[in-house]
Protein backbone atom coordinates (compact mmCIF):
# COMPACT_ATOMS: atom_id res chain seq x y z
CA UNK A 1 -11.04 -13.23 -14.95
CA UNK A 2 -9.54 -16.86 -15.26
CA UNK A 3 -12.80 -17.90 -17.14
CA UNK A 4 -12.13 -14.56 -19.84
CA UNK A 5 -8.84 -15.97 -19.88
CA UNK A 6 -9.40 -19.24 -20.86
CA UNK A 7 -11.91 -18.44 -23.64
CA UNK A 8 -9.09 -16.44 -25.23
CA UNK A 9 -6.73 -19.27 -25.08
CA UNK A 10 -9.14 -21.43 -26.52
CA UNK A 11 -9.99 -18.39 -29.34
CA UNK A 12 -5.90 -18.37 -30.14
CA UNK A 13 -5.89 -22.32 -29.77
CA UNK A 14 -8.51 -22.89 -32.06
CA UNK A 15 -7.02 -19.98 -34.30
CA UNK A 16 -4.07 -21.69 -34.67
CA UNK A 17 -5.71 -25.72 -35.53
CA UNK A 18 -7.89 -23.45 -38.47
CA UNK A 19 -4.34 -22.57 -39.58
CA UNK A 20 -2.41 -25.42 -39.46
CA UNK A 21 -5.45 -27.52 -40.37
CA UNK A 22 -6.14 -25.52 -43.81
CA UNK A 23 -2.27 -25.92 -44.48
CA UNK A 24 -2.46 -29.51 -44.35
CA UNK A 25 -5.39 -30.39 -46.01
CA UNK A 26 -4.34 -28.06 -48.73
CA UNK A 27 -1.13 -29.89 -48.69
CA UNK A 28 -3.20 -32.99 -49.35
CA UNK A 29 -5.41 -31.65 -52.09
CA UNK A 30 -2.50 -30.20 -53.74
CA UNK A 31 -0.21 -33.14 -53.98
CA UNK A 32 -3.06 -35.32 -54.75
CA UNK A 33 -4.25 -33.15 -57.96
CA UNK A 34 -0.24 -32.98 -58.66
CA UNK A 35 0.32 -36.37 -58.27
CA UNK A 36 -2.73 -37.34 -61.15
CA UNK A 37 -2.31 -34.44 -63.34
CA UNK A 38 0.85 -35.92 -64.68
CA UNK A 39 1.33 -36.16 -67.95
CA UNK A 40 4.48 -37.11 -70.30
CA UNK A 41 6.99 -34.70 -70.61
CA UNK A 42 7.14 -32.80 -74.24
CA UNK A 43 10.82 -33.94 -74.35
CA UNK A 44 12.31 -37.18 -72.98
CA UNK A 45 14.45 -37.33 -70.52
CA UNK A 46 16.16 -40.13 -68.34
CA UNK A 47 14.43 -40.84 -65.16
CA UNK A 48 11.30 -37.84 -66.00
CA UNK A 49 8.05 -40.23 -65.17
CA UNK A 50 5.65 -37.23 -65.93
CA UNK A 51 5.67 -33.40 -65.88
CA UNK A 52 2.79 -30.42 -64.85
CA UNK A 53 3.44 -27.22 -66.15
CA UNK A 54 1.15 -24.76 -64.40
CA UNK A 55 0.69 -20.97 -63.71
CA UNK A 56 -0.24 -19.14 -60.63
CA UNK A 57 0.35 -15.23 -59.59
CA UNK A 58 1.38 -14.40 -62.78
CA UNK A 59 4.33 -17.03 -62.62
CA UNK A 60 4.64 -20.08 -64.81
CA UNK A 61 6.27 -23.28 -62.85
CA UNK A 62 7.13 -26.85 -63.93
CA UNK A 63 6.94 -29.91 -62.03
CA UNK A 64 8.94 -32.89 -62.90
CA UNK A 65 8.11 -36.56 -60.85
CA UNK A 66 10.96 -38.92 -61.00
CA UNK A 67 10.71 -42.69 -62.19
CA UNK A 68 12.48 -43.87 -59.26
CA UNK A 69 15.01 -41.90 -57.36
CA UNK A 70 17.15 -39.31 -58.54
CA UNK A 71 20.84 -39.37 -59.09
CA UNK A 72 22.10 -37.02 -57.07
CA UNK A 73 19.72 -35.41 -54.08
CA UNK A 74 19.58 -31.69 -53.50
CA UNK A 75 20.99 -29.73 -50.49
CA UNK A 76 17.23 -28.49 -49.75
CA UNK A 77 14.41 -30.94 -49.60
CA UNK A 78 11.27 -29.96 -48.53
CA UNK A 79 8.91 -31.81 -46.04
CA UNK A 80 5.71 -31.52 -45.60
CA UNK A 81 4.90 -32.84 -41.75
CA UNK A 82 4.40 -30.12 -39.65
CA UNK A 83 0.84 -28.86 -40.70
CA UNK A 84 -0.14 -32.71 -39.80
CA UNK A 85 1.30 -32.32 -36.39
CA UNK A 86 0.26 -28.56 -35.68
CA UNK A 87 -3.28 -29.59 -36.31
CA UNK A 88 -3.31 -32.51 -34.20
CA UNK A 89 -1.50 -31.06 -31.11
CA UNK A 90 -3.61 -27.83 -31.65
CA UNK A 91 -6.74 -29.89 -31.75
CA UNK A 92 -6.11 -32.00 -28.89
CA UNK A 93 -5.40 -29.05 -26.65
CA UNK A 94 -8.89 -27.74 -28.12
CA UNK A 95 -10.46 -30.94 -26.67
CA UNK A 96 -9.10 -30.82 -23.19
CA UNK A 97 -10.17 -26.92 -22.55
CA UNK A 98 -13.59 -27.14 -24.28
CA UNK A 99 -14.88 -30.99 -23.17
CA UNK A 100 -12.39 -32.07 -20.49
CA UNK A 101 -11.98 -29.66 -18.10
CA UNK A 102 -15.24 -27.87 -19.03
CA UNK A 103 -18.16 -29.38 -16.93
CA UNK A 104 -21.38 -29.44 -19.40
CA UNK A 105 -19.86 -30.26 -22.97
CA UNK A 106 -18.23 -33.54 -22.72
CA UNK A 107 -21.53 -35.79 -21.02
CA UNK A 108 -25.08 -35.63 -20.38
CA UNK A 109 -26.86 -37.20 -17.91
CA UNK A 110 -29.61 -37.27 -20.30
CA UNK A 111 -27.34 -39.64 -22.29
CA UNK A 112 -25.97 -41.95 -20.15
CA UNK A 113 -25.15 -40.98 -16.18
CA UNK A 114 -21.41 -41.23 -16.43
CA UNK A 115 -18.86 -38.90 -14.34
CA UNK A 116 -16.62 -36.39 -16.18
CA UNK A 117 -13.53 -38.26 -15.89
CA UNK A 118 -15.24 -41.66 -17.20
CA UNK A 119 -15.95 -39.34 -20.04
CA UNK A 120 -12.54 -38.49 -20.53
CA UNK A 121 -11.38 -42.14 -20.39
CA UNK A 122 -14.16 -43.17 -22.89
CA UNK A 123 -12.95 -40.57 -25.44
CA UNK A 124 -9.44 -40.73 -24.62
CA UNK A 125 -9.35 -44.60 -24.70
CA UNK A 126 -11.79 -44.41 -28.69
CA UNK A 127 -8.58 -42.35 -29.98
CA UNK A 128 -6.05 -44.99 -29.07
CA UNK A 129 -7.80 -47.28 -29.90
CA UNK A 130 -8.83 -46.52 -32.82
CA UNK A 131 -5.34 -46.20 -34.09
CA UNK A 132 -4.23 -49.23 -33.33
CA UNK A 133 -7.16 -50.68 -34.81
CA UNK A 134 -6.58 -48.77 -38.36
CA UNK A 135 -2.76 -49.79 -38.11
CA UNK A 136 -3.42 -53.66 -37.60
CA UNK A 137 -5.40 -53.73 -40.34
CA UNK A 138 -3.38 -51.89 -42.54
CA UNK A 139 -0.84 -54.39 -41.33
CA UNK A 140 -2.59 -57.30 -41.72
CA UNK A 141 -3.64 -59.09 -45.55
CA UNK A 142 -6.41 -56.65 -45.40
CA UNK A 143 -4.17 -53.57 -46.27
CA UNK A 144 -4.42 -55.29 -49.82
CA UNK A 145 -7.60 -55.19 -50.57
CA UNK A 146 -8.02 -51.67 -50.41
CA UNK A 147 -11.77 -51.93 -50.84
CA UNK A 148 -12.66 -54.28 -48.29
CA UNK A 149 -10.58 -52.38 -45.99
CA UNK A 150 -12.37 -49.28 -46.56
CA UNK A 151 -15.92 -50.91 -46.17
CA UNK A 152 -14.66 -52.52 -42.92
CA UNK A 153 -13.21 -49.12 -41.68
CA UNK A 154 -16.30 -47.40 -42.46
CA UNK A 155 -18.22 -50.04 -40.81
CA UNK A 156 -16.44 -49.52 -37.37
CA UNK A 157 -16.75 -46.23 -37.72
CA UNK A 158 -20.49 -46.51 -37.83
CA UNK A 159 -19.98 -48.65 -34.71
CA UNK A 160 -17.90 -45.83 -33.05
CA UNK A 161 -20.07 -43.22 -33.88
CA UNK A 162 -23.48 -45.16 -32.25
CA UNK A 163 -21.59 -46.00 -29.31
CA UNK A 164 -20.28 -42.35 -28.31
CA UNK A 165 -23.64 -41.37 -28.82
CA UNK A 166 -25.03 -43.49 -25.95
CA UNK A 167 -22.83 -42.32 -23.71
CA UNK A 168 -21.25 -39.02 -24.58
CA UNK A 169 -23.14 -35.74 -25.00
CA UNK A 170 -24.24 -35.79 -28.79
CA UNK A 171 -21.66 -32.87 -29.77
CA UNK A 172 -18.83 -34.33 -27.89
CA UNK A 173 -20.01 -38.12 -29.38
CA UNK A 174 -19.23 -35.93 -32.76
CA UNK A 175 -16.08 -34.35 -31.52
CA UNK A 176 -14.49 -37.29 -30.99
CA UNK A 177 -15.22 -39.60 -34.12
CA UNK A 178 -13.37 -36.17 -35.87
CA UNK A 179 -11.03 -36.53 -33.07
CA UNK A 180 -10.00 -40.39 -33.81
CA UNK A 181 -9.93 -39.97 -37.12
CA UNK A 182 -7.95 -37.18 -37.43
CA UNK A 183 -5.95 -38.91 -34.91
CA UNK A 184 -5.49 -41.61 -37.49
CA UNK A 185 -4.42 -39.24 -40.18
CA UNK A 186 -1.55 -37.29 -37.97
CA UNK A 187 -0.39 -40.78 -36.82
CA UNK A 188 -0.12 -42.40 -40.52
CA UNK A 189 2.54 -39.05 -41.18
CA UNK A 190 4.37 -39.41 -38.10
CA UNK A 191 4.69 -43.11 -37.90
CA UNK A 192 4.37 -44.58 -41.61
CA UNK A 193 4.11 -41.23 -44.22
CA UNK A 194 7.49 -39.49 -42.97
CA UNK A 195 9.75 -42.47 -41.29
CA UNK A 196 9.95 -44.52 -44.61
CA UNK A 197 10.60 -41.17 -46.67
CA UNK A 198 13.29 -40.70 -44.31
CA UNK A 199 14.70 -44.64 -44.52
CA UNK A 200 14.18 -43.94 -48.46
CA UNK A 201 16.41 -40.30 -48.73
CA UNK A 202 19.04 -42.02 -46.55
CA UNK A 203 19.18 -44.55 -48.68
CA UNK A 204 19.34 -42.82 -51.93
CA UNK A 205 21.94 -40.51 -50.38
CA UNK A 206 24.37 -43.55 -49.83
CA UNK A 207 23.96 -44.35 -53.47
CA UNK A 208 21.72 -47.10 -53.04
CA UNK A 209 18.53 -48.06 -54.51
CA UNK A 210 15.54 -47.22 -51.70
CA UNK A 211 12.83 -50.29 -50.76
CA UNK A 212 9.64 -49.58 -53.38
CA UNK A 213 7.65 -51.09 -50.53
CA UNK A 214 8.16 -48.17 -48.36
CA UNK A 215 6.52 -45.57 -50.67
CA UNK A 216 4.09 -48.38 -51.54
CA UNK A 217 3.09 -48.10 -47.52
CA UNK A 218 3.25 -44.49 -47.38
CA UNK A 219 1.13 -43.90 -50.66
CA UNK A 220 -1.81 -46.44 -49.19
CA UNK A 221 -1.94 -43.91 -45.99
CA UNK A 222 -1.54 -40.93 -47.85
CA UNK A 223 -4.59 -41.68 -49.84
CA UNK A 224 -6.39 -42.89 -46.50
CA UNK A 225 -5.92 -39.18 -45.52
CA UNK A 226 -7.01 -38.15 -48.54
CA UNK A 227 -10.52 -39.78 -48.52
CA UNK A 228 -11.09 -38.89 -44.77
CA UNK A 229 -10.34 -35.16 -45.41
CA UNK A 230 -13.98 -34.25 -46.06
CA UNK A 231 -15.50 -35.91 -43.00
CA UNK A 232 -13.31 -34.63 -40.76
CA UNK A 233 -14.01 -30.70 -41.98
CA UNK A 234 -17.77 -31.62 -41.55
CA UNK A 235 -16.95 -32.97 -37.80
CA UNK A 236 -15.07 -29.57 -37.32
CA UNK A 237 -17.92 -27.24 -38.26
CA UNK A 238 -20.52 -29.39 -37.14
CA UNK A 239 -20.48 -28.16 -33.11
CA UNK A 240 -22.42 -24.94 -34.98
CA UNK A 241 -25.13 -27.26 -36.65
CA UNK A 242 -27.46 -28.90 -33.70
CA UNK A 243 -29.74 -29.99 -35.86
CA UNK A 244 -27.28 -32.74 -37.23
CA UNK A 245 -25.63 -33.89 -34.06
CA UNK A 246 -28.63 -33.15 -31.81
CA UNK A 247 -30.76 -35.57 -33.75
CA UNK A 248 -32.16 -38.47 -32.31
CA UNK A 249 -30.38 -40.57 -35.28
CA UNK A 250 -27.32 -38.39 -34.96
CA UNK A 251 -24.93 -41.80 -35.31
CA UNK A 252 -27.04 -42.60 -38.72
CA UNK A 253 -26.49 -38.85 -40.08
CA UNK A 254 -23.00 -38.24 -39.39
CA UNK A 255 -22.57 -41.87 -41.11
CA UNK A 256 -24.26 -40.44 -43.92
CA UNK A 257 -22.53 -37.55 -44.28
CA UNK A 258 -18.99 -39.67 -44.30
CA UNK A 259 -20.35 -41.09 -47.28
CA UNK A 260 -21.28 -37.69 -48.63
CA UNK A 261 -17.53 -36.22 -47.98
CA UNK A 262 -15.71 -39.68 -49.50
CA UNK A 263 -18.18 -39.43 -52.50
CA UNK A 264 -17.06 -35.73 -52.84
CA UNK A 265 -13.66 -36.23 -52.29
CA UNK A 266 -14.12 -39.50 -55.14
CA UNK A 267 -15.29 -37.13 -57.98
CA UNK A 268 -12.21 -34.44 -57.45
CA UNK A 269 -9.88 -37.37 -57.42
CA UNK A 270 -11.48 -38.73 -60.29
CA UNK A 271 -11.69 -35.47 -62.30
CA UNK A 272 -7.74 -35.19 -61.20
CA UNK A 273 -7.19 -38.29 -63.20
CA UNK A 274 -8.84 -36.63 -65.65
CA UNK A 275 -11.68 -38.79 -65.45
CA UNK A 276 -15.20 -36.58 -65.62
CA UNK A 277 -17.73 -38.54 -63.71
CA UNK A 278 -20.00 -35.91 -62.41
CA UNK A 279 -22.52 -38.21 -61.00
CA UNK A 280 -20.75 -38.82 -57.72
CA UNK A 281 -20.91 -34.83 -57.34
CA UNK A 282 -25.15 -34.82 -58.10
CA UNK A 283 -25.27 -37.99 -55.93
CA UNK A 284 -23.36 -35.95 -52.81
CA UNK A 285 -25.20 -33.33 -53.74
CA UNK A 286 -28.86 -35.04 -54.02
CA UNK A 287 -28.06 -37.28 -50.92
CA UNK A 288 -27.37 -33.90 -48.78
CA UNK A 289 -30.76 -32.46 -49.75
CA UNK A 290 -32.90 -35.92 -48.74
CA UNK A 291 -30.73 -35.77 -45.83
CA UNK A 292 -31.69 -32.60 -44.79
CA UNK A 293 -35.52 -33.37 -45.63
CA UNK A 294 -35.25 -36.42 -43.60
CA UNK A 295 -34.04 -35.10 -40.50
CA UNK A 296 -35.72 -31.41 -40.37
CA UNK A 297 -37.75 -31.11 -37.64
CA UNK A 298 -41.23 -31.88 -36.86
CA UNK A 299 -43.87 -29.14 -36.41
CA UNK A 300 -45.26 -28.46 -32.62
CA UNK A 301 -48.71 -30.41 -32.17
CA UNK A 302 -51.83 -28.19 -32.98
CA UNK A 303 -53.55 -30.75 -30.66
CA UNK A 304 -53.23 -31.76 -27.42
CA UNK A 305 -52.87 -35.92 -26.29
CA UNK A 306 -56.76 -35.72 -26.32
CA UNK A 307 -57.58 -34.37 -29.55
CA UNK A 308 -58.44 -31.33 -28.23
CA UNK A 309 -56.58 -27.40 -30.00
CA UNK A 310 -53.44 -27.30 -27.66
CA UNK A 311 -53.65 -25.01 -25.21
CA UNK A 312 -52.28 -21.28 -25.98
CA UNK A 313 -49.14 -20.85 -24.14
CA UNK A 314 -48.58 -17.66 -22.29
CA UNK A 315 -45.22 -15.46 -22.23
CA UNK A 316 -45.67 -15.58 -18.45
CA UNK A 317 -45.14 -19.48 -18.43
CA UNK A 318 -41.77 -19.29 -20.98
CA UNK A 319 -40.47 -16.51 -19.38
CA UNK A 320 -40.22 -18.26 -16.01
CA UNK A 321 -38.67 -21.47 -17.56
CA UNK A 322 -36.18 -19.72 -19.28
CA UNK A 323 -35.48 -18.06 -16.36
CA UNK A 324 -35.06 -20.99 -14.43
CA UNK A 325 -32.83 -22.95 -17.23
CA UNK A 326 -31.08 -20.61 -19.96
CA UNK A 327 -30.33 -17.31 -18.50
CA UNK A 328 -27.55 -18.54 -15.65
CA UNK A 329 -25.92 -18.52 -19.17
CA UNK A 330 -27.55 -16.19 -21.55
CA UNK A 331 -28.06 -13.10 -20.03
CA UNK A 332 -25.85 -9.75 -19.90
CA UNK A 333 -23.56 -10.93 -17.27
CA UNK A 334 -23.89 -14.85 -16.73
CA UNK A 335 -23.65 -16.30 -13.32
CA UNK A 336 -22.63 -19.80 -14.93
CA UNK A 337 -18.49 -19.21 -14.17
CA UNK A 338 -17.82 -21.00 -17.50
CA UNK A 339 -18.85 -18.17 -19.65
CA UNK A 340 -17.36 -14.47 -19.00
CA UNK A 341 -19.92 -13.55 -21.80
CA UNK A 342 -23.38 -15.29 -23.09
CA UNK A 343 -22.78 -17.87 -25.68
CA UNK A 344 -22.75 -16.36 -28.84
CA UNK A 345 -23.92 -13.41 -27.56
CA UNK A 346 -27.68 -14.77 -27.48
CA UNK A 347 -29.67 -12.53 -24.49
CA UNK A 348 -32.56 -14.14 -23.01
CA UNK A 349 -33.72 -11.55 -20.76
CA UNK A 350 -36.51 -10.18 -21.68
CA UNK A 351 -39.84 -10.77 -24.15
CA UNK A 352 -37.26 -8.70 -27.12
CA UNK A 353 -34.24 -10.31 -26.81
CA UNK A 354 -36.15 -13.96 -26.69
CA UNK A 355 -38.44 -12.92 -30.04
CA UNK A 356 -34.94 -11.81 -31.71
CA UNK A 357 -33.13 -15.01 -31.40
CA UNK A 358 -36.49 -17.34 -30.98
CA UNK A 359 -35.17 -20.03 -34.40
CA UNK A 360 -32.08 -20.81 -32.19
CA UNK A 361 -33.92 -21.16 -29.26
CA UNK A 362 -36.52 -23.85 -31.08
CA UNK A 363 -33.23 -25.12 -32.62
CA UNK A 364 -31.56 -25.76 -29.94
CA UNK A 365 -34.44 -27.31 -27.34
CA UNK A 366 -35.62 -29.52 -30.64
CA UNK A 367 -32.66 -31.08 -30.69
CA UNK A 368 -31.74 -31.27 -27.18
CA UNK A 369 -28.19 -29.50 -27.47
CA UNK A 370 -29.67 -26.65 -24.78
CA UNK A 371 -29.46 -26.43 -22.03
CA UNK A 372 -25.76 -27.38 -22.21
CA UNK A 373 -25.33 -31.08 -21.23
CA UNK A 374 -28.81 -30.24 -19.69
CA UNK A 375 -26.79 -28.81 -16.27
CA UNK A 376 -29.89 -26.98 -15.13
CA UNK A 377 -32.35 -30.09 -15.67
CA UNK A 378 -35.29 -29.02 -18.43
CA UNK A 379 -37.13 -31.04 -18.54
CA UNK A 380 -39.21 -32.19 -21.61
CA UNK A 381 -42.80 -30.63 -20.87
CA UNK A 382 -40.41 -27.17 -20.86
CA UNK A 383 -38.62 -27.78 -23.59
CA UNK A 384 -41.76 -27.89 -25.41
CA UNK A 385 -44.15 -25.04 -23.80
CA UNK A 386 -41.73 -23.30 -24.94
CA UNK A 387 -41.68 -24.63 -28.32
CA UNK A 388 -45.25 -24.81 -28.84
CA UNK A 389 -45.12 -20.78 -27.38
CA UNK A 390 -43.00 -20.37 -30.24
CA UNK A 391 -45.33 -22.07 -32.42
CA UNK A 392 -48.06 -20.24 -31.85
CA UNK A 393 -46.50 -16.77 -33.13
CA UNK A 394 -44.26 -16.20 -29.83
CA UNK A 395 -46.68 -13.75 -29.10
CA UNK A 396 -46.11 -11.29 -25.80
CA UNK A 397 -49.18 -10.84 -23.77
């Protein structure tokens, strides 16, 4: 009962960070397209540094950015925080149910033999971290050069990413690169992003002219958000994709794929400028196909280590192995207490139920993401009988 009742707080939790997560980041994409889609209003007017006239649901609107601050504020201002800090509470909670308190997701002993709450502590301590990091160098004579400070960011990123992998599990080494930098994100609203727009509306509503230098520091985070939007959707959907994070360059893909997303995310900014360069969108594009050509994965052997035809693998053999290692979880009624129901409803039971869902069973054992954080110890010559079984035409004897 308490394990069915966790998995439906974790379905509401994680209902709730889709939510709050799509709010924000369409928050982001909106204000950045708004922001560059200004153009000069039709008729002058004091203090009017660009206008957008747009239609949506049948009703026409028109947005006006000031020059500098306006004379006189309005009772109602709107602010747009609390899809930033709705996703990032929501998210968090998401991490402690699924990897910390959760035996199986969060390490491997295949990775690196570390205890569950060193685990914690490593991806705890990469969050912090990690923030701190970002904000010093924002800080520092490097938050000028914004190019330099985006190579070096995406260079300790890299160096994030391989490290987490040699110690973590490979989907919770994933989990928490998205986790840090969405961490980032959150933190440049609530401590840079919203505090000077407050300082600056204070300001303005004494009658005074607000520091330019504040919403010269919030715009530099905003578009930091902006350019890490993309990676950290791919981190969020990427638990469902083992073939990317249960690689054996998993570090090396995901770092690819950040360049994918900022290339992506490049092009739409661009084109909201109203600058067409569509070859950032083919290079994405063309870089996600080689990806996905370099890492697919590599057909059983027909041979065995001596040359000889591989042996034919019998039904008998992979039925007792899976058995032994899958069906504690993915069977009718699992006896592993962490799952009221079998994983995505995958049934290993029986020669049918095996043949039905044999792709995500090669899947997963190429890749190394099953058995879950390996807790019932396959070992490699089972991991590939049964692959080579599978091979072979998965055929029942």
């Amino acid at each position: 009962m308490l394990a069915h009742l966790q998995d439906w707080l974790t379905l509401g939790i994680r209902w709730i960070h889709f939510i709050a997560g799509a709010a924000w980041i369409g928050a982001s994409f909106y204000f950045n397209w708004l922001n560059h889609s200004l153009r000069p209003p039709e008729e002058e007017r004091d203090n009017i540094g660009g206008e957008v006239w747009a239609v949506h649901g049948g009703d026409f609107f028109q947005v006006n950015k000031f020059k500098g601050a306006p004379e006189k504020l309005p009772g109602t201002l709107h602010w747009f925080k609390w899809e930033a800090y709705l996703t990032w509470f929501s998210g968090f909670a998401m991490l402690i149910l699924v990897y910390y308190l959760k035996p199986g997701y969060l390490v491997d002993p295949s990775v690196a033999d570390i205890t569950q709450s060193q685990g914690v502590m490593i991806g705890v301590g990469t969050i912090i971290i990690g923030w701190f990091v970002y904000d010093l160098m924002c800080k520092s004579p490097l938050g000028k050069n914004s190019r330099l400070l985006a190579m070096i960011g995406f260079a300790l990123v890299v160096v994030v990413t391989y490290s987490l992998c040699q110690v973590l599990g490979s989907r919770a080494a994933y989990i928490h690169v998205g986790a840090m930098l969405g961490t980032i994100m959150a933190a440049n609203v609530f401590f840079v992003i919203i505090p000077n727009q407050r300082i600056m509306v204070d300001t303005m509503s004494k009658g005074e002219a607000p520091d330019v230098s504040l919403g010269e520091a919030g715009a530099l985070r905003s578009l930091h958000n902006n350019y890490m939007t993309l990676p950290v959707l791919f981190v969020m959907v990427s638990n469902a994709h083992p073939s990317t994070f249960g690689h054996e360059y998993n570090w090396l893909i995901l770092a690819a794929l950040t360049i994918i997303g900022v290339m992506t995310r490049h092009y739409f900014n661009l084109k909201n400028k109203g600058k067409k360069q569509p070859l950032w969108l083919v290079a994405s594009a063309l870089g996600m196909f080689v990806l996905a050509y370099l890492v697919s994965p590599k057909p059983a052997p027909a041979l065995s280590q001596n040359g000889a035809p591989a042996a034919a693998v019998t039904f008998a053999e992979v039925q007792t192995i899976i058995e032994a290692r899958c069906t504690s979880c993915h069977a009718e009624k699992p006896t592993y207490e962490a799952f009221p129901t079998p994983p995505k409803g995958v049934i290993l039971t029986n020669y049918d139920k095996i043949k039905a869902h044999q792709e995500k069973v090669k899947t997963s054992l190429e890749t190394n993401y099953m058995p879950l954080g390996n807790l019932t110890k396959m070992t490699t010559e089972e991991r590939q009988t049964v692959i080579r079984w599978i091979a072979q035409g998965a055929q029942f004897p």
